[in-house]
C-alpha atoms as a PDB file:
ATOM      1  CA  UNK A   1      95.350  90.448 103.693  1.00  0.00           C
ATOM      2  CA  UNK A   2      98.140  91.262 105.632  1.00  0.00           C
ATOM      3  CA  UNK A   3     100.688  93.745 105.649  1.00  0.00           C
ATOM      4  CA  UNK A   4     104.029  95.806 106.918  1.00  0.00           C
ATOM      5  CA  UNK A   5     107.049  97.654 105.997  1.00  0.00           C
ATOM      6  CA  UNK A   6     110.173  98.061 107.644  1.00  0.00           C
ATOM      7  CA  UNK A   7     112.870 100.512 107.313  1.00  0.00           C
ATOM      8  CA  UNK A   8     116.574  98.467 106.988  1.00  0.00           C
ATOM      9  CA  UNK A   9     120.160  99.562 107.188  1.00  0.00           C
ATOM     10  CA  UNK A  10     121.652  96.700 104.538  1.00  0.00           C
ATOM     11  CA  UNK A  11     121.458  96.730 100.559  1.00  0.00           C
ATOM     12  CA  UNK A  12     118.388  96.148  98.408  1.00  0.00           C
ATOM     13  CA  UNK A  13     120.498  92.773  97.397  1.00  0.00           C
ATOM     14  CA  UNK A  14     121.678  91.787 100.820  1.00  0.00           C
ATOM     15  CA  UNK A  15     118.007  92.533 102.395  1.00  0.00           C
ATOM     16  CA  UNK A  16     116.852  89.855  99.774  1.00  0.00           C
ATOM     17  CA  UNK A  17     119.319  87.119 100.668  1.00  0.00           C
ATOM     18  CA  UNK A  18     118.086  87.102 104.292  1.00  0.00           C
ATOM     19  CA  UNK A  19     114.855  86.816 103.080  1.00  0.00           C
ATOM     20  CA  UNK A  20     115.236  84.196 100.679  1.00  0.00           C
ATOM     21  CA  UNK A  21     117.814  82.302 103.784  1.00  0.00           C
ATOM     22  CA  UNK A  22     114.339  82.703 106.331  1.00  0.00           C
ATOM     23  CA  UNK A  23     111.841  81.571 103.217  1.00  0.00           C
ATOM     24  CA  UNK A  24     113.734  78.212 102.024  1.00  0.00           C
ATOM     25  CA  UNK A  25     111.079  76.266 102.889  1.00  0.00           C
ATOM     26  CA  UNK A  26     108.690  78.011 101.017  1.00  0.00           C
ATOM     27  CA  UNK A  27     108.371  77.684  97.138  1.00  0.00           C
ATOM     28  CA  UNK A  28     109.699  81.121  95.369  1.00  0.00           C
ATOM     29  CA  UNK A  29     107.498  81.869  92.467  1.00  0.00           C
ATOM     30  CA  UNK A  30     109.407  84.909  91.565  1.00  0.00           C
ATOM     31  CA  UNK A  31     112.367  86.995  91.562  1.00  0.00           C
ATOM     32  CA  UNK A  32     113.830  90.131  90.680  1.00  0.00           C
ATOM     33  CA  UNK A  33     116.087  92.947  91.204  1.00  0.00           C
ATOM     34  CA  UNK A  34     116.376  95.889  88.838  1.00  0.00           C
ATOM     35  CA  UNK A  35     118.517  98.791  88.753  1.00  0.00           C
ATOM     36  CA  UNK A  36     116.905 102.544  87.556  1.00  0.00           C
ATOM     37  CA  UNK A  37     120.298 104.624  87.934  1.00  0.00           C
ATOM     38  CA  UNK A  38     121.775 104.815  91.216  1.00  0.00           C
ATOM     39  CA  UNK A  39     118.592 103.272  92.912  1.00  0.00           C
ATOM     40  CA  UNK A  40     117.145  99.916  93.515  1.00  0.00           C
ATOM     41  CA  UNK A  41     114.575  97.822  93.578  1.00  0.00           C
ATOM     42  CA  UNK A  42     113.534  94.051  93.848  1.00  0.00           C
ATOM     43  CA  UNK A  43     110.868  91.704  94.468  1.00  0.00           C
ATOM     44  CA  UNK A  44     110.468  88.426  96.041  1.00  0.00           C
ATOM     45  CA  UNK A  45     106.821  86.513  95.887  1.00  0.00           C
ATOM     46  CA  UNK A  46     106.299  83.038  97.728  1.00  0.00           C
ATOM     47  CA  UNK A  47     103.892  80.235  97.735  1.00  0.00           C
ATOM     48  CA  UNK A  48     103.364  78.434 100.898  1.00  0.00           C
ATOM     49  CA  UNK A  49     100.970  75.424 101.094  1.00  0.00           C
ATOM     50  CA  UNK A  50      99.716  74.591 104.497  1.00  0.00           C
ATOM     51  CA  UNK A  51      98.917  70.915 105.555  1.00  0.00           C
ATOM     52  CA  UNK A  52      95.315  71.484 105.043  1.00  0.00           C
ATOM     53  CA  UNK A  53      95.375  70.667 101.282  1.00  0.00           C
ATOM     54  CA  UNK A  54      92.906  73.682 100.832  1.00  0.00           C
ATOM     55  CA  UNK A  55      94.491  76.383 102.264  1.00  0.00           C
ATOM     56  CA  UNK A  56      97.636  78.196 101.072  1.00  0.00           C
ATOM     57  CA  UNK A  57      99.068  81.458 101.436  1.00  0.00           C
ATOM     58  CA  UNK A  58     101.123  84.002  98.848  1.00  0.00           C
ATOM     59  CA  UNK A  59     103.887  86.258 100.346  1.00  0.00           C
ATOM     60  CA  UNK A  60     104.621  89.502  97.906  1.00  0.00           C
ATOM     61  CA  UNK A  61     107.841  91.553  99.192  1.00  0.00           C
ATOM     62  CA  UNK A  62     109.119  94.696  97.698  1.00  0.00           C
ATOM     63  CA  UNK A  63     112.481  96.049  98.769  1.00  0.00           C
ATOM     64  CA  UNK A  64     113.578  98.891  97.256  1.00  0.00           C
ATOM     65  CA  UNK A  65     116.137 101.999  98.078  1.00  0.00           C
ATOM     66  CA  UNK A  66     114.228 105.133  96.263  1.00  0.00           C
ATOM     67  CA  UNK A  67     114.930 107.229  99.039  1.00  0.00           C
ATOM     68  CA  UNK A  68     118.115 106.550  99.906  1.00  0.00           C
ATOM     69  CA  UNK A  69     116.934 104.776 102.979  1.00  0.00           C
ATOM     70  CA  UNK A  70     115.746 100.542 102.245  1.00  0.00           C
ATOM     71  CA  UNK A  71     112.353  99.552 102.861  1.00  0.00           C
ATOM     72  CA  UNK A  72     110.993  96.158 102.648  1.00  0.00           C
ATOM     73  CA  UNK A  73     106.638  96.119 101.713  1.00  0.00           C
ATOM     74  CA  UNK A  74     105.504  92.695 102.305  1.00  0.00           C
ATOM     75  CA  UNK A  75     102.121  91.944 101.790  1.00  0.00           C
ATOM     76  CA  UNK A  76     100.407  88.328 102.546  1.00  0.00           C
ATOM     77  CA  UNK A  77      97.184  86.692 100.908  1.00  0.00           C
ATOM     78  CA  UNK A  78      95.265  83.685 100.998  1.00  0.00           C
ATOM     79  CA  UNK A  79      93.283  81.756 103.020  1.00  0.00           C
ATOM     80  CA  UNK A  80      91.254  78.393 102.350  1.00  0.00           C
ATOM     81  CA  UNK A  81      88.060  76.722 100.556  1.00  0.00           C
ATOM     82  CA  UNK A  82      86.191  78.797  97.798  1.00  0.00           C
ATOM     83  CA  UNK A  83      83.070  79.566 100.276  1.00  0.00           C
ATOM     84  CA  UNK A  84      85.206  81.451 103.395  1.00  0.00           C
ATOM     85  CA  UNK A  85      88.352  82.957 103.236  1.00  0.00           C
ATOM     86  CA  UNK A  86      90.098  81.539 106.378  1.00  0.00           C
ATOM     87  CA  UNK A  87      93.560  82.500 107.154  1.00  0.00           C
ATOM     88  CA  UNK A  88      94.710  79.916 109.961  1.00  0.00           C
ATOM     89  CA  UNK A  89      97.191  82.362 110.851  1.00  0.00           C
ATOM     90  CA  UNK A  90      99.436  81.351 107.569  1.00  0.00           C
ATOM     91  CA  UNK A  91      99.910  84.928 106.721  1.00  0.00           C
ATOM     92  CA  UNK A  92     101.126  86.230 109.701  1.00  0.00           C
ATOM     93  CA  UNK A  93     103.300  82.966 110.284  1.00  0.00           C
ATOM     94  CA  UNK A  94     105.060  83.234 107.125  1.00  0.00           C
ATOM     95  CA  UNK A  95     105.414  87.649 107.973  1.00  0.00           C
ATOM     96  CA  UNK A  96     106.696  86.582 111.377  1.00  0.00           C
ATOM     97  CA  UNK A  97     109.723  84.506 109.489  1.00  0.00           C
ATOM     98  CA  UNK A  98     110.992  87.304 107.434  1.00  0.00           C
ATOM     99  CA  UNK A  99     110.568  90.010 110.185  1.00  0.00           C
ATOM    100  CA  UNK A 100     112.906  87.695 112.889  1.00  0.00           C
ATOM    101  CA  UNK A 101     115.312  87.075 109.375  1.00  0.00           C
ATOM    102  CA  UNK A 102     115.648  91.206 109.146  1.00  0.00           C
ATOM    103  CA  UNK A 103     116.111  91.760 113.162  1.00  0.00           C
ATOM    104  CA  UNK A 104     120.086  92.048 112.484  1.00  0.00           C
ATOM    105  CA  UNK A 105     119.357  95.627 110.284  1.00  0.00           C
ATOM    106  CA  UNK A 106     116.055  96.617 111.204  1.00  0.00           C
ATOM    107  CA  UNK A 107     115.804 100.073 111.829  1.00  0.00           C
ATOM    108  CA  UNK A 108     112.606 100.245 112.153  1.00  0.00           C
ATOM    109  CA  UNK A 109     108.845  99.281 111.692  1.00  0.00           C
ATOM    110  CA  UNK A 110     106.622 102.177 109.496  1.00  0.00           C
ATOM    111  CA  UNK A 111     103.163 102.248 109.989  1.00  0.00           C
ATOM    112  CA  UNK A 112     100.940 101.370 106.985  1.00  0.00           C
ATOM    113  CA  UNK A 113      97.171 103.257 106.047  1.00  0.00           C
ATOM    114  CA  UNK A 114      94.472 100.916 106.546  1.00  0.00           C
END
């Protein structure tokens, strides 16, 4: 499992359409983007099937604005066969898409716990 957040300086909504413009050739399982008053919040979750036939990888982003300030989570899983959990460096492949997409309003990068 992989994973990062970045601070942004565009919308909840516009953050999401340069992700979805750096992810279209991945499969989007899921969308959403809810309102809770004046604040925001959505989430974006891909499929990506590498050309090994056994080893995929699933991209979950959060982008919200609860402090005033938009963050994007994004968290990566996956790997291949039942018996080892191999990444082939899909996860950080896929991370490495979205993070050049967000370069025009990143801010900056927050470090996450381990």
């Amino acid at each position: 499992m992989t994973q990062s957040r970045y601070v942004v300086k565009s919308s909840v909504a516009e953050t999401m359409d340069l992700i979805k413009l750096s992810q279209s050739t991945n499969d989007l399982c899921f969308e959403e983007l809810r309102q809770f008053g004046e604040f925001h919040q959505g989430m974006l979750t891909y499929d990506q099937t590498s050309l090994r036939p056994s080893n995929h990888s699933a991209l979950f982003i959060v982008v919200h604005d609860f402090n005033h300030v938009t963050e994007v989570t994004m968290i990566t899983t996956g790997g291949s066969g039942t018996l080892f959990n191999i990444d082939w460096s899909a996860a950080k492949g896929i991370m490495g898409g979205v993070k050049s997409a967000l370069k025009p309003v990143l801010i900056k990068e927050v470090k996450m716990r381990d």
